[in-house]
Protein backbone atom coordinates (compact mmCIF):
# COMPACT_ATOMS: atom_id res chain seq x y z
CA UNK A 1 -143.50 -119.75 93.68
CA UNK A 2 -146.32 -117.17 93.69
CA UNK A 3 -147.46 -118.13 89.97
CA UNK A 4 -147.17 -121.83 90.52
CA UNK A 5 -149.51 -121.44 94.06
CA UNK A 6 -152.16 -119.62 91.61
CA UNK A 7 -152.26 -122.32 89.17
CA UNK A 8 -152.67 -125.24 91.37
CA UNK A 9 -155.50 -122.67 93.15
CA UNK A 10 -157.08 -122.01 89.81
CA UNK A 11 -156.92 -125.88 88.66
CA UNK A 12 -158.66 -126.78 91.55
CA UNK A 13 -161.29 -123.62 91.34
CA UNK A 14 -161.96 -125.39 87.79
CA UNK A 15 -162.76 -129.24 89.06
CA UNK A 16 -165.60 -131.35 89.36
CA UNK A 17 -165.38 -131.26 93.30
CA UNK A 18 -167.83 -128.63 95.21
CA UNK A 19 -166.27 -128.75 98.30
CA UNK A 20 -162.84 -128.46 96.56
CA UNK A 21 -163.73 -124.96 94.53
CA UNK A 22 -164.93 -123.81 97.92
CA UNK A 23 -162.00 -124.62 99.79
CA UNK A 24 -159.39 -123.28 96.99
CA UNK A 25 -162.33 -119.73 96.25
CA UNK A 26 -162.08 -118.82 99.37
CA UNK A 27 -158.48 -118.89 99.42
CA UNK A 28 -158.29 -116.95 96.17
CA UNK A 29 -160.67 -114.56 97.63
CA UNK A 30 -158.76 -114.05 100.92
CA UNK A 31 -154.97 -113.55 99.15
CA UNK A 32 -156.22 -111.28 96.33
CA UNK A 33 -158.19 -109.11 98.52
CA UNK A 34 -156.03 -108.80 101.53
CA UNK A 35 -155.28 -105.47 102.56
CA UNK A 36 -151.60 -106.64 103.51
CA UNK A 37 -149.56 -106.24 100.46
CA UNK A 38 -146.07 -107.62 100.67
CA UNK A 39 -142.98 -107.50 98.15
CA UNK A 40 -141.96 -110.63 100.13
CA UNK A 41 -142.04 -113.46 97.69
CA UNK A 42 -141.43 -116.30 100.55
CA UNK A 43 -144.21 -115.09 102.90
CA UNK A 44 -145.31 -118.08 104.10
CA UNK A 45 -148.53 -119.40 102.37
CA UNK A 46 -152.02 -120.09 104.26
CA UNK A 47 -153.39 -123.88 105.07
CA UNK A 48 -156.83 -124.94 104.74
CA UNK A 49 -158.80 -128.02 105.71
CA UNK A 50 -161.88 -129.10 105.35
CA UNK A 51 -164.24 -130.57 108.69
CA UNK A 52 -167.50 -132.21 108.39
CA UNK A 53 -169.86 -131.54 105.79
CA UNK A 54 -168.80 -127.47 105.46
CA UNK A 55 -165.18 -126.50 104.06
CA UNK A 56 -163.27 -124.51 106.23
CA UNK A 57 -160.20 -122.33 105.44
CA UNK A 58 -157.78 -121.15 107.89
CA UNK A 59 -157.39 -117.36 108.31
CA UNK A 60 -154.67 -116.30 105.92
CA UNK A 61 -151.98 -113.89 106.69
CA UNK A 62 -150.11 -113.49 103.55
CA UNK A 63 -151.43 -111.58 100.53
CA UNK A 64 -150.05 -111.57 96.67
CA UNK A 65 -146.91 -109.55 96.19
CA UNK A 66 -148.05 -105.97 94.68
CA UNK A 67 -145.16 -107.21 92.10
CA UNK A 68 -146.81 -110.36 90.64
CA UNK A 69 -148.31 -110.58 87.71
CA UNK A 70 -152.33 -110.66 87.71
CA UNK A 71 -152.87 -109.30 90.59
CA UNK A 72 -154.95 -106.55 89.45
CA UNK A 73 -156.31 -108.64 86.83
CA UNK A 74 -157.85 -110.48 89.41
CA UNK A 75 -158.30 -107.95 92.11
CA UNK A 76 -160.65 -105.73 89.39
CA UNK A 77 -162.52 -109.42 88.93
CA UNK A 78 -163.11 -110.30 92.36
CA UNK A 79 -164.38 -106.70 93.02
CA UNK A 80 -167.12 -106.37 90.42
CA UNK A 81 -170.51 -106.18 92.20
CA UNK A 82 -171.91 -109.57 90.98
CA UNK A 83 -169.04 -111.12 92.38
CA UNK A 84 -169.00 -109.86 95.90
CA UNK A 85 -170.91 -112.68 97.18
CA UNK A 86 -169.95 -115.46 95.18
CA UNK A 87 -170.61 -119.13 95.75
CA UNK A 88 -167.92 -120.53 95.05
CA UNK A 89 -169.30 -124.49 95.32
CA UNK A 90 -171.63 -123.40 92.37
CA UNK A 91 -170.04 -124.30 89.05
CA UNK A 92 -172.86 -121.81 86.97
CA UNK A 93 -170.97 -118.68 88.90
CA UNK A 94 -167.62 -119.48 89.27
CA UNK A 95 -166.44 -121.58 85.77
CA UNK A 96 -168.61 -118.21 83.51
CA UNK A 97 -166.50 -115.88 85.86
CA UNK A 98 -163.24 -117.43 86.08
CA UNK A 99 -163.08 -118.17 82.14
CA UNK A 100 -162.98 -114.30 81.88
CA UNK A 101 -159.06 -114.46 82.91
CA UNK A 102 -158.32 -116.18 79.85
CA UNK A 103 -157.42 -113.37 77.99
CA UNK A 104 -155.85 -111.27 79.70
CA UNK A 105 -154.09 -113.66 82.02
CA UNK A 106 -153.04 -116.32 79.50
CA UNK A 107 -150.45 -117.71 81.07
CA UNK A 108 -152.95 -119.21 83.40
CA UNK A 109 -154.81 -120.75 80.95
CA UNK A 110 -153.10 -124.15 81.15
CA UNK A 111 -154.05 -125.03 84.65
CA UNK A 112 -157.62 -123.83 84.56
CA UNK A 113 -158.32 -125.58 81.55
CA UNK A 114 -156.56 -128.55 83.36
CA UNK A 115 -159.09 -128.28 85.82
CA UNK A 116 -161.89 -127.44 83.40
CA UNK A 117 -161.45 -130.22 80.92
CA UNK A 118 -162.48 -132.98 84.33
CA UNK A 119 -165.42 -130.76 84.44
CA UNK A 120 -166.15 -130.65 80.83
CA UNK A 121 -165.64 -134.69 80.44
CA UNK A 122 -167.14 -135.80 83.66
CA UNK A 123 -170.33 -137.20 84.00
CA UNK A 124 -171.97 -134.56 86.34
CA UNK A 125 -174.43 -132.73 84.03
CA UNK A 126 -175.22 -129.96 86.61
CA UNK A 127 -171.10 -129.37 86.74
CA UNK A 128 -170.75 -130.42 83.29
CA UNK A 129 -173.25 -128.44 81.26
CA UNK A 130 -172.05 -124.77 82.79
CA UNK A 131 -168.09 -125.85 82.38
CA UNK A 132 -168.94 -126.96 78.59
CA UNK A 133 -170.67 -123.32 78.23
CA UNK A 134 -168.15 -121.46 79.79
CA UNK A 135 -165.11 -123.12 77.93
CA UNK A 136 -167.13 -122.61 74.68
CA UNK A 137 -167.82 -118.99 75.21
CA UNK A 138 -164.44 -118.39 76.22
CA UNK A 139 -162.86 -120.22 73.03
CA UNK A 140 -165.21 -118.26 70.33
CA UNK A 141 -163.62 -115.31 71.35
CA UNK A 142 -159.77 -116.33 70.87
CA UNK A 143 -157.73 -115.20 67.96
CA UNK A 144 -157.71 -118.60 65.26
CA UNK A 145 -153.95 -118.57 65.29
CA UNK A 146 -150.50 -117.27 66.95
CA UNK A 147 -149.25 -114.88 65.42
CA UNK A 148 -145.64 -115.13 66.50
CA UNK A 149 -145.09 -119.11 65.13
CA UNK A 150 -141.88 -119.67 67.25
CA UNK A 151 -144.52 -118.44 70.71
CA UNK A 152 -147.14 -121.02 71.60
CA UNK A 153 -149.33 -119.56 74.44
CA UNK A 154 -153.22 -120.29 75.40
CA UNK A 155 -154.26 -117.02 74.21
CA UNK A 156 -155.27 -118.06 70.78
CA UNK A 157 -157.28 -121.35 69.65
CA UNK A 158 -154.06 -122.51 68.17
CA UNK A 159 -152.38 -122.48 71.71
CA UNK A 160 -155.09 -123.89 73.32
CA UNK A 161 -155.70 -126.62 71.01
CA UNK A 162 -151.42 -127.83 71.49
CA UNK A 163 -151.65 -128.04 75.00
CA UNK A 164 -154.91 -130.47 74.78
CA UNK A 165 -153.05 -132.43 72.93
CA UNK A 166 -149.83 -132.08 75.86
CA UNK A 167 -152.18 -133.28 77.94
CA UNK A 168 -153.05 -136.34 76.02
CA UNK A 169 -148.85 -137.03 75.86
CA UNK A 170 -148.36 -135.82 79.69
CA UNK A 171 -151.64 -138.25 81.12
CA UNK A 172 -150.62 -141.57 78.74
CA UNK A 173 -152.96 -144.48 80.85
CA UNK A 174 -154.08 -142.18 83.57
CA UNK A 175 -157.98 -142.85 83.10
CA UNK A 176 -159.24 -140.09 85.63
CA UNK A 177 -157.84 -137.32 83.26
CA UNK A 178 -157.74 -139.29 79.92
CA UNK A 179 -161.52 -140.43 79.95
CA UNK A 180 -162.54 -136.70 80.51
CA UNK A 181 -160.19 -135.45 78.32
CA UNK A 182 -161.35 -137.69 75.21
CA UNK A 183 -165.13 -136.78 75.93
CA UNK A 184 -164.03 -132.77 76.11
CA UNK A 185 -161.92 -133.10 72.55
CA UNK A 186 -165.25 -134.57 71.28
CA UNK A 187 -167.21 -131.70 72.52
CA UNK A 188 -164.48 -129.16 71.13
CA UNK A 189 -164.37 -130.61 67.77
CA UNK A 190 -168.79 -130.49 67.79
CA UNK A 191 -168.76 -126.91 68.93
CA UNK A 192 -166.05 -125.93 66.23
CA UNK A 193 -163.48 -125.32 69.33
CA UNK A 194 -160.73 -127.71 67.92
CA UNK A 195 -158.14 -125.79 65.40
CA UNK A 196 -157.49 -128.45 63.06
CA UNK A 197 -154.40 -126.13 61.52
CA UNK A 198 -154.31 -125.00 57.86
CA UNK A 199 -153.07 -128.62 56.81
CA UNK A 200 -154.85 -130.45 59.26
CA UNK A 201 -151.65 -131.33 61.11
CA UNK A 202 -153.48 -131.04 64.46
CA UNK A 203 -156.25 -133.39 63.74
CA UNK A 204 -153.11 -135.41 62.39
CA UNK A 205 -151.38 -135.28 66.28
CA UNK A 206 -154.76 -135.85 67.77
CA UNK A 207 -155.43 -139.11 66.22
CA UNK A 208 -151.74 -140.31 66.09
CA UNK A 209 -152.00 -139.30 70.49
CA UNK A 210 -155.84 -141.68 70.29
CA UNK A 211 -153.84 -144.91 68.66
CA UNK A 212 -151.12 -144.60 71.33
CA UNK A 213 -153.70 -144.24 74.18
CA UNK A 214 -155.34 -147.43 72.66
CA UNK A 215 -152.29 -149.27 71.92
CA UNK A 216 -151.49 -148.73 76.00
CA UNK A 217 -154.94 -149.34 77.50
CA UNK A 218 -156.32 -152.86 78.48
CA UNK A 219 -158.17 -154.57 75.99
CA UNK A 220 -161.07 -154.50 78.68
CA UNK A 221 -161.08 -150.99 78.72
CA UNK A 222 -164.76 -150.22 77.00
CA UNK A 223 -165.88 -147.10 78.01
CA UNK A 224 -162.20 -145.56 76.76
CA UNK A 225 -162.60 -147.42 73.47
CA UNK A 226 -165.89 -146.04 72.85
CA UNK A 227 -164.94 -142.70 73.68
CA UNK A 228 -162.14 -142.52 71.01
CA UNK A 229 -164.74 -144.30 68.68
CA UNK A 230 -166.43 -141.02 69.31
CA UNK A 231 -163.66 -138.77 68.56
CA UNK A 232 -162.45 -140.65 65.44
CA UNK A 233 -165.34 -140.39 63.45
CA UNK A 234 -165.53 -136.28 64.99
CA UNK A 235 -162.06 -136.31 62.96
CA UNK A 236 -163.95 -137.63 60.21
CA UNK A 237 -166.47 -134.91 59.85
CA UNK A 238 -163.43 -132.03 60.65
CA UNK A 239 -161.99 -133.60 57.75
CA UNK A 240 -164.90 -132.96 55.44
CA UNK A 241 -165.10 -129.17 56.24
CA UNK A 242 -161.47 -129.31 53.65
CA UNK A 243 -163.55 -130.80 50.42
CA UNK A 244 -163.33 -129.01 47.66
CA UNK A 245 -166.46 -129.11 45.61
CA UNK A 246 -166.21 -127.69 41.63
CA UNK A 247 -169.95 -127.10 40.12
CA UNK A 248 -170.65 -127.96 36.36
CA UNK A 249 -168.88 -125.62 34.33
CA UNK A 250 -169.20 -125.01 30.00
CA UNK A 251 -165.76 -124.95 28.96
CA UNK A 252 -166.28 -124.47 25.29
CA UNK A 253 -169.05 -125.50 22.74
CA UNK A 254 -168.40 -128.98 22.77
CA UNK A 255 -166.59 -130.07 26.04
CA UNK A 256 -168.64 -130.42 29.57
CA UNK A 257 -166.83 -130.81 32.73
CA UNK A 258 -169.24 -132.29 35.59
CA UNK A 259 -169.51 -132.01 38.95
CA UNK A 260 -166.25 -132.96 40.98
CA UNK A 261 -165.70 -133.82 44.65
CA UNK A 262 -161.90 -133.84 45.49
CA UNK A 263 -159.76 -133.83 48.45
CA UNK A 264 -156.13 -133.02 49.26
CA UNK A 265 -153.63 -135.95 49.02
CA UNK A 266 -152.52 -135.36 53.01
CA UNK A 267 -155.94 -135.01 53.91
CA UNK A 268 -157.15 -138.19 52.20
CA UNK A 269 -154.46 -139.88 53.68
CA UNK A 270 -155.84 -138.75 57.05
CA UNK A 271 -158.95 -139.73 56.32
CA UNK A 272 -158.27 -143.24 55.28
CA UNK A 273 -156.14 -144.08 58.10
CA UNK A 274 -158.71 -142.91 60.48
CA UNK A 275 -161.13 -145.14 58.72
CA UNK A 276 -158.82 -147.66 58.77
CA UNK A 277 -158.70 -146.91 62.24
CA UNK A 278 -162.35 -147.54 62.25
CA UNK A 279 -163.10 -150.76 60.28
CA UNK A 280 -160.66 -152.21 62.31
CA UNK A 281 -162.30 -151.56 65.68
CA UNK A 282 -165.74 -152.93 64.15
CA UNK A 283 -164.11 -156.25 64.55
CA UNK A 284 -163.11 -155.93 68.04
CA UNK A 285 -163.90 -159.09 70.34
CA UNK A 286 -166.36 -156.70 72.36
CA UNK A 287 -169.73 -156.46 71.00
CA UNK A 288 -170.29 -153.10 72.71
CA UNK A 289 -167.59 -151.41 71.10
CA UNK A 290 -168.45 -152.85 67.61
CA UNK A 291 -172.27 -151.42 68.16
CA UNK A 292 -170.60 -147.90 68.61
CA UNK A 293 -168.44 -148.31 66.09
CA UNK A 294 -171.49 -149.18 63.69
CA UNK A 295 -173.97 -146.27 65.34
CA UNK A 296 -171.61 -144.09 64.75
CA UNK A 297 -170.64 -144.65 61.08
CA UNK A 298 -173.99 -144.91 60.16
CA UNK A 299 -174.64 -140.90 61.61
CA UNK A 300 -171.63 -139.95 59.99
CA UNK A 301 -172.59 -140.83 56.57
CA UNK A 302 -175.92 -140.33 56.77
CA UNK A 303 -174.92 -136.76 57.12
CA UNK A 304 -171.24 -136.06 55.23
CA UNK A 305 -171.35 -139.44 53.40
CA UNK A 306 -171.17 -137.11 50.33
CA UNK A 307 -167.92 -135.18 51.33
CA UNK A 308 -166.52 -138.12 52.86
CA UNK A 309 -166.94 -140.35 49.80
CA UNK A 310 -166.25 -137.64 47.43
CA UNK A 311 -169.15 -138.06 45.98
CA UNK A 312 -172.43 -135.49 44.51
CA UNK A 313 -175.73 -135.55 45.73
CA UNK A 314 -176.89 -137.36 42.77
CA UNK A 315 -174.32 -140.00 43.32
CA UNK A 316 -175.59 -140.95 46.76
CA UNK A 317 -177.66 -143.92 46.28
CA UNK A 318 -174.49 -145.30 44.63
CA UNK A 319 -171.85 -144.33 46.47
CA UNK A 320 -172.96 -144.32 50.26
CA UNK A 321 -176.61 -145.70 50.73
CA UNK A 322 -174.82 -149.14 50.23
CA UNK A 323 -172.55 -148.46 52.93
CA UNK A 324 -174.97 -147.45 55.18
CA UNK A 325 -177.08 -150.58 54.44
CA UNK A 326 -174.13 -152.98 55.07
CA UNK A 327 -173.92 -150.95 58.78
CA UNK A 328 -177.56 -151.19 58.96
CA UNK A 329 -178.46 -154.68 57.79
CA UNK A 330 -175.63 -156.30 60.01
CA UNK A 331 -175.91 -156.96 63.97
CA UNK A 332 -172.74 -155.76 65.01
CA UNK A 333 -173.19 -156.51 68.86
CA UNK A 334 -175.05 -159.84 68.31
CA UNK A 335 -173.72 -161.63 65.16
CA UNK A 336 -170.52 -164.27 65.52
CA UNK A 337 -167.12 -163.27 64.63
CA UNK A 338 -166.94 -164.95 61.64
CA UNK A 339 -170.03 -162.66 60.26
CA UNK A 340 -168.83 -159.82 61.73
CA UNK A 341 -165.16 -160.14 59.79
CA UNK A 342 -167.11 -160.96 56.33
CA UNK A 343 -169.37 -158.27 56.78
CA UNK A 344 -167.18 -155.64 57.59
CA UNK A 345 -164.47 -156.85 55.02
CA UNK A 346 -167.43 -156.12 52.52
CA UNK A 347 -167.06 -151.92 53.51
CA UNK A 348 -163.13 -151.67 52.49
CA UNK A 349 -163.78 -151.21 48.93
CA UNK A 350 -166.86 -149.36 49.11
CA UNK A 351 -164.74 -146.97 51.03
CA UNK A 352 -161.91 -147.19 48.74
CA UNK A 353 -159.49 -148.88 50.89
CA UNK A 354 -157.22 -152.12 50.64
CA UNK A 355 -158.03 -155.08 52.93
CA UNK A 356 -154.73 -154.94 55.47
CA UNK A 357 -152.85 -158.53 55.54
CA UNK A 358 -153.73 -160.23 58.12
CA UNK A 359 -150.76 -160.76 60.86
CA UNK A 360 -148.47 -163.81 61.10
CA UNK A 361 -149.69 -164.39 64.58
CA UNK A 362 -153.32 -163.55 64.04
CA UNK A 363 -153.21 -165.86 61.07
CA UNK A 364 -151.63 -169.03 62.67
CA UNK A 365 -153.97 -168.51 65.74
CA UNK A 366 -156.69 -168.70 63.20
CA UNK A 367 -155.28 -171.76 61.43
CA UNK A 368 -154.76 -173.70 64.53
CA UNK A 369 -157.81 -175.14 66.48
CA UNK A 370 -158.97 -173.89 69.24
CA UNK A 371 -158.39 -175.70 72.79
CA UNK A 372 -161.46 -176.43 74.61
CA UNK A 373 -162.26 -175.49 77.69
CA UNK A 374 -161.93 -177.83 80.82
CA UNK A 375 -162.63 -175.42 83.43
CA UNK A 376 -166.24 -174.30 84.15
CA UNK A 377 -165.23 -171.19 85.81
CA UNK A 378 -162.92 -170.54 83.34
CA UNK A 379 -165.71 -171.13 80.20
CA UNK A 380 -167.77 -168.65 82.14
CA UNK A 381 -165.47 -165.99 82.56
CA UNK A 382 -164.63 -166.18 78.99
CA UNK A 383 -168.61 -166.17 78.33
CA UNK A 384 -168.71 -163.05 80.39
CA UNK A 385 -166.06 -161.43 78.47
CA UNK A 386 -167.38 -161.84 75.39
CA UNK A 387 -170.53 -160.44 76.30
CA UNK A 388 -168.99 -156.93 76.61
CA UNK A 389 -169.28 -156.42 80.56
């Protein structure tokens, strides 16, 4: 009972919400550093409430069993001078402080970075900037893998890394954690926090968890399909970091072998079904999400078009500067759908891919004419849609 009362504590210590870390700090505070000790693991726990514009917490009377796990851990943290007086509303002292428990407490890992990852995601730079900090100091320091295979805890990157993507199965449609959770894996995966795993497989899970969010979400959903836009093309440049690059060599006298970009059959596979992924999005009825779609190809391959192409320097103007002009050249947000289909049909052999079939369905619908519409209110609507708000 005692270990599931700290996590839901520390979750909440880790949020977005000032008024919440105060509330659940204070609480913290009060349990760890009770004189009281009990080995009484039903003592009844304290209540808190919060009244007007200050939180308020009720006087507790119980303290953590001497028994339980952590409790020095945190008892030796709460004492240190620089955290006598701690504000617990500010999110520059407590997420830097509390990230400290991650190794040696690692079983508490999961719910603070439960909490964390709302912070990290949220749109609140002066609560987002410090929680992005302190998860990325706190990550650099973790062991890259577990080194017992059948144990999966948080106290490696490996371990944290599978329970971000639990939380992507656990939170399936639940926008106030998925939303947050996509812009965090982006971060991760910039700051070189996201183990990909020897062979990838984790970038693998990670993008097969992003097609089932999308195939769930409402088509309306914009600001979610931009997002794992985002993180798709991340997965893109993660990908290149695996290229394996062989340098002009002189074999003999007479034979040459030049330059050679190559890339491991799984991992191409990876990469063209993510790009597949991609090219298919750029067609999507909303003209916002084609405009990300395009911005963010065209950064991409401006600056790994080489490893992502397999291609060398020299081949460049070849290879990718036509790709990049086809993003470039083509109004993605603006033009109609029949130029936006032509245009981005054009990119699937310049990035070595097969046109997919079009569907049974999606082909009648195009075959058959399209019905008019009767109803003003229902032609604006429809305008509105298509407009991307």
């Amino acid at each position: 009972m005692w270990k599931t009362f700290l996590s839901c504590v520390l979750k909440q210590l880790m949020e977005k919400i000032d008024k919440v870390r105060m509330v659940a700090g204070t609480v913290l505070s009060s349990l760890v550093l009770d004189s009281t000790v009990t080995d009484d693991m039903e003592t009844d726990l304290p209540s808190s409430e919060v009244g007007g514009t200050t939180p308020k917490v009720a006087h507790c009377n119980a303290a953590i069993p001497a028994n339980m796990p952590w409790k020095q851990q945190l008892h030796d943290l709460l004492q240190q001078p620089e955290n006598a007086h701690i504000n617990w509303s500010s999110p520059t002292s407590t997420f830097p402080m509390l990230t400290k428990l991650l190794l040696p407490c690692s079983a508490l890992v999961p719910s603070m970075l439960s909490g964390l990852v709302i912070s990290v995601g949220g749109l609140t730079v002066h609560v987002m900037k410090p929680a992005t900090d302190a998860l990325r100091d706190c990550l650099v320091t973790l062991p890259k893998q577990q080194t017992d295979a059948e144990t999966a805890d948080c106290s490696t990157l490996e371990g944290c890394t599978q329970y971000l993507l639990e939380m992507y199965q656990n939170n399936q449609q639940d926008d106030r954690v998925m939303i947050p959770l996509i812009n965090t894996t982006d971060k991760l995966i910039t700051l070189d926090c996201f183990y990909g795993g020897d062979q990838l497989q984790y970038a693998e899970k990670l993008m097969q968890a992003l097609k089932s969010e999308m195939n769930g979400a409402p088509q309306r959903d914009v600001n979610k399909i931009n997002g794992v836009v985002t993180v798709a093309c991340s997965v893109l440049v993660l990908l290149t970091h695996h290229v394996q690059k062989s340098d002009d060599m002189q074999l003999d006298a007479t034979t040459t072998t030049t330059a050679a970009v190559t890339m491991q059959p799984h991992i191409k596979q990876l990469r063209d079904s993510t790009l597949m992924f991609l090219l298919a999005l750029l067609a999507n009825r909303y003209p916002r999400v084609r405009a990300t779609v395009g911005q963010q190809l065209i950064t991409t391959l401006q600056t790994y078009g080489e490893d992502l192409l397999l291609c060398t320097s020299e081949q460049f103007d070849d290879v990718v500067q036509p790709v990049i002009d086809v993003l470039c050249d083509t109004q993605w947000d603006k033009a109609t759908a029949a130029v936006v289909k032509a245009q981005r049909d054009l990119l699937y052999p310049m990035f070595g891919l097969a046109k997919p079939a079009p569907k049974p369905k999606a082909a009648a619908a195009a075959a058959a004419p399209k019905k008019q519409q009767q109803d003003g209110k229902e032609g604006y609507q429809q305008l509105v849609a298509d407009a991307g708000f």
